[in-house]
Protein backbone atom coordinates (compact mmCIF):
# COMPACT_ATOMS: atom_id res chain seq x y z
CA UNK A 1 -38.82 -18.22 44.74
CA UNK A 2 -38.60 -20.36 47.67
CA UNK A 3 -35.58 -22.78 48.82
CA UNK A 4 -36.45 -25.78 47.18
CA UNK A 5 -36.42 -24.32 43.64
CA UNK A 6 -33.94 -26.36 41.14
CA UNK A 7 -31.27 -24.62 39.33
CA UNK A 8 -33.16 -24.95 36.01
CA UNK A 9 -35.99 -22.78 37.28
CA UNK A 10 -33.95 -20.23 39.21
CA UNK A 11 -31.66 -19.80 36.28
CA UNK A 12 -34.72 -19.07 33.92
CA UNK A 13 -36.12 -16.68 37.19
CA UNK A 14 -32.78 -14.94 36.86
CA UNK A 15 -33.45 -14.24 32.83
CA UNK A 16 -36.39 -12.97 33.74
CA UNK A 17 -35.01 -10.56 36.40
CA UNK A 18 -32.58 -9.47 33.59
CA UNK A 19 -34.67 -8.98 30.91
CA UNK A 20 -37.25 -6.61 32.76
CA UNK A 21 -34.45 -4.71 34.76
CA UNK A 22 -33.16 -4.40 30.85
CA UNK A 23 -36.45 -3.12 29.17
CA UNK A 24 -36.87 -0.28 31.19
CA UNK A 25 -33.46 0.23 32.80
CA UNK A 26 -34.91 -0.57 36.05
CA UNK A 27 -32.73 -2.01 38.79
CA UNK A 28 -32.93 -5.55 39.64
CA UNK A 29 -33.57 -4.34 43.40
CA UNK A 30 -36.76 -2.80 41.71
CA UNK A 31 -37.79 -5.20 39.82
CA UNK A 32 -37.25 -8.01 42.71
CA UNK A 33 -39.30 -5.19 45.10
CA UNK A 34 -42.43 -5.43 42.29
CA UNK A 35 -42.25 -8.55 42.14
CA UNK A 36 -42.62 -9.08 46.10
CA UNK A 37 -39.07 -11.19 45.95
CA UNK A 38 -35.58 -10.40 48.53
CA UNK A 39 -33.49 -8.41 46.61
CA UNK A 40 -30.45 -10.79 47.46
CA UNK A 41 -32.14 -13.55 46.32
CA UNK A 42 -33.18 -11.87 42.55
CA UNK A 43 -30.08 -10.25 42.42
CA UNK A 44 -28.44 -13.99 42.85
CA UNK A 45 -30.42 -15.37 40.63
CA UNK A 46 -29.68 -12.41 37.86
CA UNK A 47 -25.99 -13.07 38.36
CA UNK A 48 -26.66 -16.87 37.95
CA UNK A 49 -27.95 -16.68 34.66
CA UNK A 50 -25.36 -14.22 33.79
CA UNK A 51 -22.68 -17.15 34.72
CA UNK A 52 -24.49 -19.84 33.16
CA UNK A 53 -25.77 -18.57 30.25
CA UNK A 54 -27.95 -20.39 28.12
CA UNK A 55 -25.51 -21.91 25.64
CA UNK A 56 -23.99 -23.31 29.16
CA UNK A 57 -27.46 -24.56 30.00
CA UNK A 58 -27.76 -26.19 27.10
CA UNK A 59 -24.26 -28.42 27.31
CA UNK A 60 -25.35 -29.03 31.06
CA UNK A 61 -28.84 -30.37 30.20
CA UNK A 62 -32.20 -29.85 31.97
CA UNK A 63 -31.82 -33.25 33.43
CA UNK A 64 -28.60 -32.39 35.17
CA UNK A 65 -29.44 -28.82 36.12
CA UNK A 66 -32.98 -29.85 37.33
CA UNK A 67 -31.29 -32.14 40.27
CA UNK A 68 -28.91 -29.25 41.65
CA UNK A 69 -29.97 -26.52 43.56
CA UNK A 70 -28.76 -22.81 42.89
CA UNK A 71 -26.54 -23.08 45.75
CA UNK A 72 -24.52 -25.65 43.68
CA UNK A 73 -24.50 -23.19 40.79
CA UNK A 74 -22.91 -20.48 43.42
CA UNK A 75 -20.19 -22.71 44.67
CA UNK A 76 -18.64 -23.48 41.48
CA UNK A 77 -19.36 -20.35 39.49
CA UNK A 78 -16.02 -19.12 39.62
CA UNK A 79 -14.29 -22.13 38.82
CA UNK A 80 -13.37 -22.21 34.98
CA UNK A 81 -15.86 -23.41 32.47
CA UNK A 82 -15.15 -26.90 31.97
CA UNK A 83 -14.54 -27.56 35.78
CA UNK A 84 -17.64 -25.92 36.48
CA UNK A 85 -19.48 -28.26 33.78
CA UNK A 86 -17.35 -31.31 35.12
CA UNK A 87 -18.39 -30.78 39.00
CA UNK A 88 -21.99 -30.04 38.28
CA UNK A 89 -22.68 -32.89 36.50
CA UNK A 90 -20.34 -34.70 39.53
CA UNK A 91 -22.97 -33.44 41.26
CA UNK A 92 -25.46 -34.48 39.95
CA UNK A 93 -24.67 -37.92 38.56
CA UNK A 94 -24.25 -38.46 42.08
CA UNK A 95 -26.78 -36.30 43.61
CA UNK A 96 -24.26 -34.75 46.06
CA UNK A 97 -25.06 -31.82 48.58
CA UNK A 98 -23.77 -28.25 48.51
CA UNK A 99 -21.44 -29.61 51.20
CA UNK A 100 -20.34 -32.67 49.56
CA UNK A 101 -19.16 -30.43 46.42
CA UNK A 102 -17.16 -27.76 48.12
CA UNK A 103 -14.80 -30.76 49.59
CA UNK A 104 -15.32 -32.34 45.92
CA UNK A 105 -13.75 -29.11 45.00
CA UNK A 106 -11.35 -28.89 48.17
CA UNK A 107 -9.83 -32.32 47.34
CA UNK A 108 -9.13 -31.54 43.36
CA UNK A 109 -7.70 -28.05 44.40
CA UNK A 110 -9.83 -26.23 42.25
CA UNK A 111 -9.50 -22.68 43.69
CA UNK A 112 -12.92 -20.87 44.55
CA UNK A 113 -11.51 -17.59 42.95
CA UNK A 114 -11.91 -15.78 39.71
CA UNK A 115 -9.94 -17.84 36.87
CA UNK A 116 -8.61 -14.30 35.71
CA UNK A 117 -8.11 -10.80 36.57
CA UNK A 118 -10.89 -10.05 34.19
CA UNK A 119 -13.69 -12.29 34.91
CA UNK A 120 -12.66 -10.63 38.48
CA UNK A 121 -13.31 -7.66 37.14
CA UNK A 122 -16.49 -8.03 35.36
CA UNK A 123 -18.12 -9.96 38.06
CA UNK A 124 -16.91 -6.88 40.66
CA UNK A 125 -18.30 -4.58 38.27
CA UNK A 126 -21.79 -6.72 38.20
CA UNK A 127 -21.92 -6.67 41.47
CA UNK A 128 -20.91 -3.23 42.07
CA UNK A 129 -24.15 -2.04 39.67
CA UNK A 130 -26.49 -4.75 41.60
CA UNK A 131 -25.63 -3.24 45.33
CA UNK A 132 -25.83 0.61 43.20
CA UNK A 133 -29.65 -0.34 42.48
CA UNK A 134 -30.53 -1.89 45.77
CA UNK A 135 -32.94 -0.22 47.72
CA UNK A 136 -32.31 1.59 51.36
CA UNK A 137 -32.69 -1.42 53.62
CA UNK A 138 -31.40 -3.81 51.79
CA UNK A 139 -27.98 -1.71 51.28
CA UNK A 140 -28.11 -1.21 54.69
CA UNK A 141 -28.42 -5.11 55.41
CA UNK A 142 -25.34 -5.01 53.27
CA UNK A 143 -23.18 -2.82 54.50
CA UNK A 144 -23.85 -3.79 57.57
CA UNK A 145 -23.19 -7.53 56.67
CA UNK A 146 -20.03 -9.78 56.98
CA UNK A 147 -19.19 -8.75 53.45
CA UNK A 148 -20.06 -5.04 54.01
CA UNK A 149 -16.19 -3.65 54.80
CA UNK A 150 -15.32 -5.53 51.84
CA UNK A 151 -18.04 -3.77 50.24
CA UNK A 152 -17.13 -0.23 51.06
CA UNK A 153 -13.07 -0.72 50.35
CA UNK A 154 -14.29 -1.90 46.87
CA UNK A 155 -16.40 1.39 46.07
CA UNK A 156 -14.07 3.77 47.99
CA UNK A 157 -11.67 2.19 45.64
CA UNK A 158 -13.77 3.01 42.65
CA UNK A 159 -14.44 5.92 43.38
CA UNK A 160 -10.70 6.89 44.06
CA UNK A 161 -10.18 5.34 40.25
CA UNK A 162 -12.74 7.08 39.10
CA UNK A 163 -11.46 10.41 39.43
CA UNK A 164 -8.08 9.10 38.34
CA UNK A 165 -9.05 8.11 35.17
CA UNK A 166 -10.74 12.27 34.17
CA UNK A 167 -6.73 12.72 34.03
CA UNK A 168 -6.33 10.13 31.01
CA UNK A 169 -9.56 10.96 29.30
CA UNK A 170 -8.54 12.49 25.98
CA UNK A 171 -12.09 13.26 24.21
C-alpha cells in the first residue's frame, strides 16, 4: 500500500488484513510480514475497517470515501458517528487536507477522544492484541517510540488487572 492510496481502497486492504489474520488466527503483524507490507501500516488499516465498517461505508459512499485519504479516516475516528460522517463528507465536498480537518474539528470543538469509556476500552483492547502480535522489531520500534511509555503503563496496567480479576472469578 503506498501513500497515495484512497480511503476506499485502504479500508477494503484493512478487510482483507482481518479476514486472513481471522481464518487462521494469525496475527495481523504476520499476515502484513507475508504480505511484504509495515506492520503499522496493516495494522492501521485493520483498525480502519474495524471503525468504519461497511454499513458506515455504505452511508459515506465510494464517491466520498474515494477523495479522502486514510489519514482523514484516522483523524476523525474517534469522534462520534454522525460527526465522523458529517466531517468526512466536509471533507470531501470540499476536498480539504488532513490539516485543514483537524482545525475543521478544532473550531467545532469536537474532542479527538473516545466518545465513551467503552469505545475507549475496546479500541485499547484492539490495540493492545495488534502490538501482542507484532513481530520483534517492530515492537521494538514501538516501545521505543513517542507512544511507547504510554504503551508499557497500559500493559503493566493490564497485567496488574489481570491478576486482580483470578480473585472475582467464580467458575
Amino acid at each position: 500500500m503506498n501513500s497515495s492510496v484512497n480511503a476506499w481502497d485502504f479500508l477494503s486492504h484493512g478487510d482483507a488484513i482481518r479476514a486472513r489474520a481471522a481464518q487462521d488466527r494469525s496475527t495481523v503483524a504476520k499476515v502484513a510480514s507475508e504480505a511484504g507490507l509495515s506492520s503499522s501500516i496493516a495494522a492501521k488499516a485493520a483498525w480502519l475497517s474495524g471503525v468504519f465498517s461497511p454499513a458506515i461505508r455504505s452511508r459515506l459512499g465510494r464517491k466520498t470515501l474515494v477523495t479522502l485519504t486514510p489519514t482523514h479516516l484516522e483523524i476523525v475516528a474517534k469522534a462520534r458517528e454522525d460527526i465522523r460522517d458529517s466531517l468526512l463528507r466536509h471533507a470531501a465536498r470540499d476536498r480539504l487536507s488532513a490539516r485543514d480537518l483537524k482545525a475543521l474539528m478544532r473550531s467545532r470543538g469536537v474532542p479527538s477522544g473516545p466518545a465513551s469509556t467503552m469505545a475507549g476500552l475496546e479500541e485499547s483492547t484492539r490495540a493492545m492484541e495488534i502490538y501482542a502480535g507484532f513481530d520483534d522489531r517492530s515492537l521494538s520500534r514501538l516501545i521505543n517510540g513517542p507512544n511507547g511509555a504510554a504503551v508499557r503503563r497500559a500493559a503493566t496496567a493490564g497485567r496488574l488487572l489481570d491478576s486482580r480479576l483470578s480473585e472475582f472469578v467464580t467458575n
